[in-house]
Protein backbone atom coordinates (compact mmCIF):
# COMPACT_ATOMS: atom_id res chain seq x y z
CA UNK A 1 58.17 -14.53 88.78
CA UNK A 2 57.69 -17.05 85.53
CA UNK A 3 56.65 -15.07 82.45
CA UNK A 4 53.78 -16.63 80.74
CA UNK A 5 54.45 -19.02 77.30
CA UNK A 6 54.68 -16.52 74.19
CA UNK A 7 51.20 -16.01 72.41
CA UNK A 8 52.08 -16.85 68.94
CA UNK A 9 48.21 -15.89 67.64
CA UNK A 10 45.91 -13.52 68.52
CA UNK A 11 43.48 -15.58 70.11
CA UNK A 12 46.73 -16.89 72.19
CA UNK A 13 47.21 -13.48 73.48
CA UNK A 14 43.71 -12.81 74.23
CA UNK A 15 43.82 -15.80 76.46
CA UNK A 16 47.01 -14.94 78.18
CA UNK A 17 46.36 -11.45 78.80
CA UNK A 18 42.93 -11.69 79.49
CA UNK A 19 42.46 -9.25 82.03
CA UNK A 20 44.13 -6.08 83.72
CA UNK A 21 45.53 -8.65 86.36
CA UNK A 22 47.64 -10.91 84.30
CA UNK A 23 49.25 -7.79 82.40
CA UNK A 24 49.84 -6.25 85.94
CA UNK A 25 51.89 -9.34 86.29
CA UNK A 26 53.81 -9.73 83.24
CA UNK A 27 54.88 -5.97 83.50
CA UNK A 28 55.48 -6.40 87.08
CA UNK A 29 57.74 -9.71 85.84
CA UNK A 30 59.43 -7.58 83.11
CA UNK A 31 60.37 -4.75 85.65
CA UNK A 32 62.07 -7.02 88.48
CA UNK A 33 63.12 -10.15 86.86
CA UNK A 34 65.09 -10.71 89.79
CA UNK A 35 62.41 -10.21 92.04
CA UNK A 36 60.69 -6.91 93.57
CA UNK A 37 63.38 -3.96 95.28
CA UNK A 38 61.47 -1.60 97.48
CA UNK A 39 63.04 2.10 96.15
CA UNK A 40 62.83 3.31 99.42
CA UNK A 41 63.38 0.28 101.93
CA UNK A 42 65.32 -2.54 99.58
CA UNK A 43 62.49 -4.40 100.83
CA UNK A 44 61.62 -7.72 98.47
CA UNK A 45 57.69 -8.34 99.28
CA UNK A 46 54.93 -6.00 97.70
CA UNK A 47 51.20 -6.59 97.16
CA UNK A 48 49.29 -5.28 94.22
CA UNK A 49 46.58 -2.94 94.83
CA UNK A 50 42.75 -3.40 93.72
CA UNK A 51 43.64 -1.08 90.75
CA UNK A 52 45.83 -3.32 89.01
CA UNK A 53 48.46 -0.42 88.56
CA UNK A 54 50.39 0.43 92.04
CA UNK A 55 52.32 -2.00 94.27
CA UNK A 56 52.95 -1.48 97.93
CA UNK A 57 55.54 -2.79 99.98
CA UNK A 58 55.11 -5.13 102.62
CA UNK A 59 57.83 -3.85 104.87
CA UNK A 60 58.02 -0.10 104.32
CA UNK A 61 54.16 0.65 103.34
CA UNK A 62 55.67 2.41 100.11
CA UNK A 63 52.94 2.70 97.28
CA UNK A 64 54.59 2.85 93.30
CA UNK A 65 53.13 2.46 90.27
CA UNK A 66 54.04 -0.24 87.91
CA UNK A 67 54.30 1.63 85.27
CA UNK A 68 56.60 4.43 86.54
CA UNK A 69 59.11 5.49 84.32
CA UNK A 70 58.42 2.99 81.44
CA UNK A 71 56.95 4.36 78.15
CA UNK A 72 53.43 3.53 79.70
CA UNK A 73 54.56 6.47 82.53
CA UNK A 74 51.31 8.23 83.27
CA UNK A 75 48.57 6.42 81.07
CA UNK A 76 45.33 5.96 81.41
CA UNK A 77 44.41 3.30 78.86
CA UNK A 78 44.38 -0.17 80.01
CA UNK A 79 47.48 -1.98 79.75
CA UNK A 80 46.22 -4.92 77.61
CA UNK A 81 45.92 -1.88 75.31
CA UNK A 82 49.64 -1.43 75.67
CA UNK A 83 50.56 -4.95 75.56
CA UNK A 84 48.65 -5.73 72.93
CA UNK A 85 49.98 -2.64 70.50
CA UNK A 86 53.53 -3.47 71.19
CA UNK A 87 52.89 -7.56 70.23
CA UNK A 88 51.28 -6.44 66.79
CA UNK A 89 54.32 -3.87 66.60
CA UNK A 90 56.90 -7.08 66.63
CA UNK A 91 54.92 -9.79 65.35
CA UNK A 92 54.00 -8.44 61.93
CA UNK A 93 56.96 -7.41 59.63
CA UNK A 94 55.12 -5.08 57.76
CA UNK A 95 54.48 -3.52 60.90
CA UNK A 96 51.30 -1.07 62.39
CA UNK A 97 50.75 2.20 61.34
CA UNK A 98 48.95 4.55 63.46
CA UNK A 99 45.95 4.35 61.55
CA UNK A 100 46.01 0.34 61.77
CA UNK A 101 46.37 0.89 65.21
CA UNK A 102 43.60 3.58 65.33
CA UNK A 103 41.45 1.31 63.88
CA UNK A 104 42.35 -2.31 65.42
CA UNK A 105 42.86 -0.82 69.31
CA UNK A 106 39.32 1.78 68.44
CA UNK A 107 41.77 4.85 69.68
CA UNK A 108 41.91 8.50 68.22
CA UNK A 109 44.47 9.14 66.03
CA UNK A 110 46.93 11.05 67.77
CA UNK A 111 46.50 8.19 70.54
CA UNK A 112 47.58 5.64 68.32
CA UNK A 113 50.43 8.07 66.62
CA UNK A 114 51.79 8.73 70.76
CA UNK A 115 51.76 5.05 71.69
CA UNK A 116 53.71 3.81 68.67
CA UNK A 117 56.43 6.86 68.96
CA UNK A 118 56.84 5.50 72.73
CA UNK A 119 57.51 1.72 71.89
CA UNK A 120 59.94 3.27 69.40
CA UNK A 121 61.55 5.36 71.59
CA UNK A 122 62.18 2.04 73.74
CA UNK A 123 63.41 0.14 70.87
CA UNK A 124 66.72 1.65 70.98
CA UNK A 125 68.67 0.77 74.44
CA UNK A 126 69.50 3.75 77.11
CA UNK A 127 73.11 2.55 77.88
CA UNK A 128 74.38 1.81 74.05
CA UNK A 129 77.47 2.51 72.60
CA UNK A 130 79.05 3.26 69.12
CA UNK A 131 81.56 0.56 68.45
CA UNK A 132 85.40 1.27 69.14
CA UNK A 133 88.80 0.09 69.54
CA UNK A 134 90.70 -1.35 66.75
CA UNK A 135 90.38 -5.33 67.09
CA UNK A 136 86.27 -4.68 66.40
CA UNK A 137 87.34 -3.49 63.06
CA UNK A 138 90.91 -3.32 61.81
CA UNK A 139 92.33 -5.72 58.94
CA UNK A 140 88.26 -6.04 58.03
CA UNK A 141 87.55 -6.61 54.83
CA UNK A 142 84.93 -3.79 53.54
CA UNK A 143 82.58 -4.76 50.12
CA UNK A 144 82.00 -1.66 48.25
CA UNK A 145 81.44 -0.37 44.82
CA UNK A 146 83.89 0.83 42.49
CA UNK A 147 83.80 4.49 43.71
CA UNK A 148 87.18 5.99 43.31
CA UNK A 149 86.56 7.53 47.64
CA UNK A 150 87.28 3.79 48.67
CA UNK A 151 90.56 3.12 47.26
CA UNK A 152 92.32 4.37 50.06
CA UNK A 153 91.17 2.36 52.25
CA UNK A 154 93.76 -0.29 51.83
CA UNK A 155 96.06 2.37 53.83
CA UNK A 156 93.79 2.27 56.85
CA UNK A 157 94.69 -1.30 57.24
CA UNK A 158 91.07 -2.59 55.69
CA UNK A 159 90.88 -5.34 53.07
CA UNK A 160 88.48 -4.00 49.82
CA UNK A 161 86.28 -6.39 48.11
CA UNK A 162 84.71 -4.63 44.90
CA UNK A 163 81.90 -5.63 43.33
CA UNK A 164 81.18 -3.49 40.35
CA UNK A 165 79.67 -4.00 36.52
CA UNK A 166 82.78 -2.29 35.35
CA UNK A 167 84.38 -5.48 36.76
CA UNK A 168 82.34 -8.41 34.86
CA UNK A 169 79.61 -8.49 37.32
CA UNK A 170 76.11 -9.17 36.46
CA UNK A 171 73.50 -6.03 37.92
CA UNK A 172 71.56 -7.86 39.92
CA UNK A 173 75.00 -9.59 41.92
CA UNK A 174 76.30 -6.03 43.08
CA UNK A 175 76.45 -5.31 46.50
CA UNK A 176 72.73 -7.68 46.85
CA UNK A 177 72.39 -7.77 50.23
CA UNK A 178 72.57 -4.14 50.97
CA UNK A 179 70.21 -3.27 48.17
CA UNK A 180 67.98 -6.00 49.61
CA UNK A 181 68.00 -3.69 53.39
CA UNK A 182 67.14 -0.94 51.41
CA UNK A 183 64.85 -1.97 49.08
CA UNK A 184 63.01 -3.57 52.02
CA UNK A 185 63.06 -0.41 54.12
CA UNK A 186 61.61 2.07 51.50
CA UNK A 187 59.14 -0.15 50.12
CA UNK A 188 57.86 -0.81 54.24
CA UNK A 189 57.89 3.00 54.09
CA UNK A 190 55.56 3.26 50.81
CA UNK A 191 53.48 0.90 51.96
CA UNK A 192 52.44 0.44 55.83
CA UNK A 193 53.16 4.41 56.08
CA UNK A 194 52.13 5.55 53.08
CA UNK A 195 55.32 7.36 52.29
CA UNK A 196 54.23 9.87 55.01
CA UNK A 197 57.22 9.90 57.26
CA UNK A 198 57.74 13.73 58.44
CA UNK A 199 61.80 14.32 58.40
CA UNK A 200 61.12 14.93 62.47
CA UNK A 201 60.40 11.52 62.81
CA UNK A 202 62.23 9.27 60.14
CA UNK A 203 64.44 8.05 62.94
CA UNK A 204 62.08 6.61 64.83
CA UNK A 205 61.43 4.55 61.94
CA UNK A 206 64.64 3.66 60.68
CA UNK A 207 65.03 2.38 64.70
CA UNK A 208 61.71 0.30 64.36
CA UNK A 209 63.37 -1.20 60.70
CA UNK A 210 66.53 -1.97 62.77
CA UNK A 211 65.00 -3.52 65.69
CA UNK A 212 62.85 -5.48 63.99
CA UNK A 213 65.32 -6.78 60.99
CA UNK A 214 68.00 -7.57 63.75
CA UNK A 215 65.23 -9.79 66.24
CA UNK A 216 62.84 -11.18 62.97
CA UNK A 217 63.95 -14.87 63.85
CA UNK A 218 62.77 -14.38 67.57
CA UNK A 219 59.43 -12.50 68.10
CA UNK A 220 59.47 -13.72 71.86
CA UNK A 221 62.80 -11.75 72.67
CA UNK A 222 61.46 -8.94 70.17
CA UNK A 223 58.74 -8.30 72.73
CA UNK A 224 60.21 -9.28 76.20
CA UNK A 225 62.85 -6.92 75.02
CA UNK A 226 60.37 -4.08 73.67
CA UNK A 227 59.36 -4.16 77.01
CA UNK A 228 62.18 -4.50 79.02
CA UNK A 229 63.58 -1.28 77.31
CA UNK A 230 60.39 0.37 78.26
CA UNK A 231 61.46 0.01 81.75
CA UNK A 232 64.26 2.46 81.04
CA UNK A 233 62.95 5.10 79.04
CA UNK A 234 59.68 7.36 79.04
CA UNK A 235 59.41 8.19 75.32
CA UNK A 236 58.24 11.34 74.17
CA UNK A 237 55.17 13.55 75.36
CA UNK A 238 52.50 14.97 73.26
CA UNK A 239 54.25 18.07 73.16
CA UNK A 240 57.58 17.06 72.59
CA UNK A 241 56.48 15.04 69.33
CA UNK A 242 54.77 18.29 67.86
CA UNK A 243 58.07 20.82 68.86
CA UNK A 244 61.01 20.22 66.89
CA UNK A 245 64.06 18.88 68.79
CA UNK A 246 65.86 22.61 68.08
CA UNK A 247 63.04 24.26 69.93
CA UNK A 248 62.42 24.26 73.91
CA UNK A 249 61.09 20.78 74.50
CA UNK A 250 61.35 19.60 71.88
CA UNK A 251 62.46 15.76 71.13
CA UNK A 252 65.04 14.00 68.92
CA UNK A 253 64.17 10.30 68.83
CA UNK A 254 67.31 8.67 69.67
CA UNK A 255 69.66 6.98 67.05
CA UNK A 256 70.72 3.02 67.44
CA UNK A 257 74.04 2.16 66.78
CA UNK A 258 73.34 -0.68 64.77
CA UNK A 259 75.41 -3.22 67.43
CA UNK A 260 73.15 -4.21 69.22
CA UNK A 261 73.08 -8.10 69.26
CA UNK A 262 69.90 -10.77 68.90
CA UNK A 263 68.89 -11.48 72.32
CA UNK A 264 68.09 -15.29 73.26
CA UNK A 265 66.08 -14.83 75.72
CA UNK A 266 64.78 -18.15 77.90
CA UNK A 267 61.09 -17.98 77.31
């Protein structure tokens, strides 16, 4: 099933999502890129019912919802509601807050505050994996500071490149790039949030700031694969974002490894 062109405006995406129907589709297309599987049959023909929100097989009679076991599992708001919080999520780098998102969507609060944890939670993939092996890494060479910790690190087999005022260099030339990241980051922090990131949830964020650094020069894979995720992963209940992830049911947003590549995605 064809995905529909990207909406690169607002009035774009109005037009292309326009109705409950046509976001049926696209997160029917999103789902089963290859084409509909039957869970219980295998079977590859379905028909979606009046309510925009369960398919039934043609073969086996068997009625699922489109939205089972995504981050949309169980809603009741419309799902241009969803689609269109999760394009505003990836298309502006400042990104939403929940209180944009209150306001823009005309949701309560702890609506907004839920949907945003869930796209979150399915910004960081279910199957990845911390790097290993020693060709990823080994003869590497490693830019650091002068801190005295690093001077081993020759022995490990890495090559050290300092970059230091103690050596000659000018303030603003040390180590720019990482300052840069984290400059960015906290001053996204101050200002879209406010500085009011609870410790239980800084995680999430630092995911979002990672997901959306690594895909900022392709906003059409950014959401395809937003969604795609989704298909994967529930994201957090009500309760589980108000229980600590120490207590019983409680939830610890999940931690990206950082090697996750730039998709480039046909569409």
């Amino acid at each position: 099933m064809p995905r529909p062109a990207f909406p690169k405006t607002l009035p774009e995406f109005m037009r292309l999502f326009s109705d409950e129907e046509a976001c049926a589709q696209f997160v029917i297309a999103a789902r089963w890129p290859e084409g509909f599987r039957c869970q219980r049959c295998a079977g590859n023909r379905s028909y979606v019912r009046k309510n925009q929100r369960e398919l039934e097989c043609a073969k086996c009679g068997y009625i699922g919802s489109v939205t089972a076991g995504t981050v949309m599992h169980g809603t009741r708001k419309p799902l241009s509601t969803w689609l269109l919080a999760a394009w505003l999520l990836v298309t502006d780098k400042r990104g939403v807050s929940s209180h944009q998102l209150e306001r823009q969507l005309g949701l309560r609060h702890e609506t907004a505050f839920q949907m945003l944890h869930k796209l979150r939670a399915a910004m960081v993939a279910p199957d990845r994996e911390l790097l290993r092996g020693t060709n990823v890494i080994e003869g590497a060479t490693i830019v650091t500071d002068d801190l005295s910790h690093y001077r081993d690190m020759p022995l490990a087999g890495y090559q050290r490149c300092v970059e230091s005022t103690a050596h000659g260099m000018a303030h603003d030339d040390v180590l720019t790039h990482y300052h840069l990241v984290i400059s960015n980051l906290k001053a996204w922090l101050a200002g879209t949030h406010h500085g009011r990131v609870e410790p239980k949830h800084l995680q999430a964020y630092l995911n979002e700031y990672a997901f959306r650094f690594n895909r900022r020069r392709n906003l059409p894979a950014a959401f395809a694969r937003l969604l795609g995720i989704g298909t994967q992963i529930r994201g957090p209940t009500y309760h589980q974002l108000y229980t600590d992830d120490g207590e019983p049911g409680g939830w610890a947003h999940p931690a990206s490894t950082g090697s996750e590549a730039e998709e480039d995605l046909p569409w």
